[in-house]
N, C-alpha and C. Protein backbone atom coordinates (compact mmCIF):
# COMPACT_ATOMS: atom_id res chain seq x y z
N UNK A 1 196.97 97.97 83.98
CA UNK A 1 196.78 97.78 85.41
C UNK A 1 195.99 98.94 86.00
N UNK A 2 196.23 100.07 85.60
CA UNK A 2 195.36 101.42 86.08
C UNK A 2 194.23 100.93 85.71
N UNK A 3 193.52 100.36 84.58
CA UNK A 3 192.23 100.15 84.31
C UNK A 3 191.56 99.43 85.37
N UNK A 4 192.17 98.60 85.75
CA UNK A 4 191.88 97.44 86.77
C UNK A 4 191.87 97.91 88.25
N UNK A 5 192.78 99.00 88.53
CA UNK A 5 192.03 99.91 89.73
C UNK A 5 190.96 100.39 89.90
N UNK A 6 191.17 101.23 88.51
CA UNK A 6 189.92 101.83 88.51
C UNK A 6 188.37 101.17 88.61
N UNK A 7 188.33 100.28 87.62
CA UNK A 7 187.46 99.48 87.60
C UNK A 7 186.96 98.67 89.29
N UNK A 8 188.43 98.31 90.42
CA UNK A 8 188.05 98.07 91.52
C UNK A 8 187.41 99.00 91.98
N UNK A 9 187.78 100.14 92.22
CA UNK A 9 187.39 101.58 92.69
C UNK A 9 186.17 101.74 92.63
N UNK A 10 185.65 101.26 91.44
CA UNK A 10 183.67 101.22 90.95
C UNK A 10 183.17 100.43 91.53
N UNK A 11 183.80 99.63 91.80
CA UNK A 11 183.09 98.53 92.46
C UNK A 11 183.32 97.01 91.86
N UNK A 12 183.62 96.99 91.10
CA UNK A 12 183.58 96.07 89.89
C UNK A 12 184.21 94.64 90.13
N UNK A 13 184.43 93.41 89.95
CA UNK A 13 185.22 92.29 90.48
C UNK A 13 186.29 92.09 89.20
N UNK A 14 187.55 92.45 90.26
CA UNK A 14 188.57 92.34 88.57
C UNK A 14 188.84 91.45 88.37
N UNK A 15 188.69 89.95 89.33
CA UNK A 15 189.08 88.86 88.27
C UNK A 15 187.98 88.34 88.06
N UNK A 16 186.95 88.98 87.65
CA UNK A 16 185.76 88.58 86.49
C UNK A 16 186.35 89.03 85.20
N UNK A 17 186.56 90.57 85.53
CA UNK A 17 186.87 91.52 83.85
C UNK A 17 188.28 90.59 83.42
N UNK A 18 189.24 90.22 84.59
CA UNK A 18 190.29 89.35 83.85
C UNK A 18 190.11 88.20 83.27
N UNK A 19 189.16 87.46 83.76
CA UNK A 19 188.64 86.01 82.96
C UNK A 19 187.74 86.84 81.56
N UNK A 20 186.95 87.56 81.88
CA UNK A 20 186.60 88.09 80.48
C UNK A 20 187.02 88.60 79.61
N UNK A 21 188.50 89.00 79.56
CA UNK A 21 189.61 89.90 78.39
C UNK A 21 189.92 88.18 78.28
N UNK A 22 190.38 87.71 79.14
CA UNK A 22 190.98 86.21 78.50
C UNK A 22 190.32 85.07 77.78
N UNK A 23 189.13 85.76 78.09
CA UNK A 23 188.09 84.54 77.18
C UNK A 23 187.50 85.42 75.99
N UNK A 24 187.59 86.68 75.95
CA UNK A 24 187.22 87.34 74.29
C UNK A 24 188.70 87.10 73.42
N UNK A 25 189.37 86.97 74.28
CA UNK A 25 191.13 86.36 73.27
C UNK A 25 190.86 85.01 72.13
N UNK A 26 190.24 84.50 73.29
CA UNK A 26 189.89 83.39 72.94
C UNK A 26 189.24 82.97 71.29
N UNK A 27 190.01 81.63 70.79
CA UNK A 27 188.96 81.43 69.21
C UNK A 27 187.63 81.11 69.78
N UNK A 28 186.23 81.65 69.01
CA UNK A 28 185.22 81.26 69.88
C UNK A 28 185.12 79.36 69.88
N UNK A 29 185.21 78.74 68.93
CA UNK A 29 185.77 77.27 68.99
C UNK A 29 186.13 76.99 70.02
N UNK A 30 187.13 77.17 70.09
CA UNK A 30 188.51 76.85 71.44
C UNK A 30 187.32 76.84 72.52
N UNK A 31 186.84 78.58 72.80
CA UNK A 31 186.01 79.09 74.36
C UNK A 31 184.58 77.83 74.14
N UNK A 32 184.50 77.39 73.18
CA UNK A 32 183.11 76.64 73.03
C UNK A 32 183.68 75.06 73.66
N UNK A 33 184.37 74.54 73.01
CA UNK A 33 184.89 73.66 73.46
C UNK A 33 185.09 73.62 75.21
N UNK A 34 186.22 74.50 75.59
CA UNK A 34 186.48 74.56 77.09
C UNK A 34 185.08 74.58 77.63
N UNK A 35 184.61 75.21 77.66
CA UNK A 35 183.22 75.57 78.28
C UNK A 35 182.21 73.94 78.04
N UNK A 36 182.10 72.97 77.49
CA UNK A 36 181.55 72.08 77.27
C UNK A 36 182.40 71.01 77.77
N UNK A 37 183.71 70.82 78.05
CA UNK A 37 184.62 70.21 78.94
C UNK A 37 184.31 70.72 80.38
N UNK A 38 184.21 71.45 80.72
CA UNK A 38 184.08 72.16 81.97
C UNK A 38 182.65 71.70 82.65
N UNK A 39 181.53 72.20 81.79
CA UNK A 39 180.08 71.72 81.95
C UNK A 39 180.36 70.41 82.29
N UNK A 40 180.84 69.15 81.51
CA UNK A 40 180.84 68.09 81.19
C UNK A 40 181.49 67.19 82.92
N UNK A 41 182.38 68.11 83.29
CA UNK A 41 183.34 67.41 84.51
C UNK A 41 182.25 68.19 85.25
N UNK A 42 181.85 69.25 85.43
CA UNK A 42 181.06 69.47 86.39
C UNK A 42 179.59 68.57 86.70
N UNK A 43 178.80 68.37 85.82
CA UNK A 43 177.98 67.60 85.99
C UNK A 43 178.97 66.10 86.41
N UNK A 44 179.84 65.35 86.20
CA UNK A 44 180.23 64.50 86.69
C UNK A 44 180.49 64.61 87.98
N UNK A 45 180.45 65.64 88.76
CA UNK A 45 180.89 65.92 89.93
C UNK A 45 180.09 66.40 90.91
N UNK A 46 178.99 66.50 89.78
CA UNK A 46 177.32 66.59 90.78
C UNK A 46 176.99 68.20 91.15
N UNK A 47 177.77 69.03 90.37
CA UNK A 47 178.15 70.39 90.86
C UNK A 47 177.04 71.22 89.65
N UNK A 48 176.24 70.27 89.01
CA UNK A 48 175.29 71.13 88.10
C UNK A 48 174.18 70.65 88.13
């Protein structure tokens, strides 16, 4: 959590760096998949 101050403190957007620790967790499979589900509803939704 100190990291995540700090990191506000710089300037930085922490729930970017938090979606990004949670998506390097990630199997790259798995993150490939979500990400092509996601694309997939978004263009259905006219949002791409």
């Amino acid at each position: 959590r100190d990291v995540y101050a700090e990191a506000k403190g710089n300037g930085f957007d922490v729930k970017a760096l938090r979606t990004i620790v949670r998506l390097r967790k990630q199997d790259e499979n798995e993150r490939a998949e979500q990400e092509t589900i996601l694309e997939t509803y978004m263009q259905a939704l006219g949002m791409l």
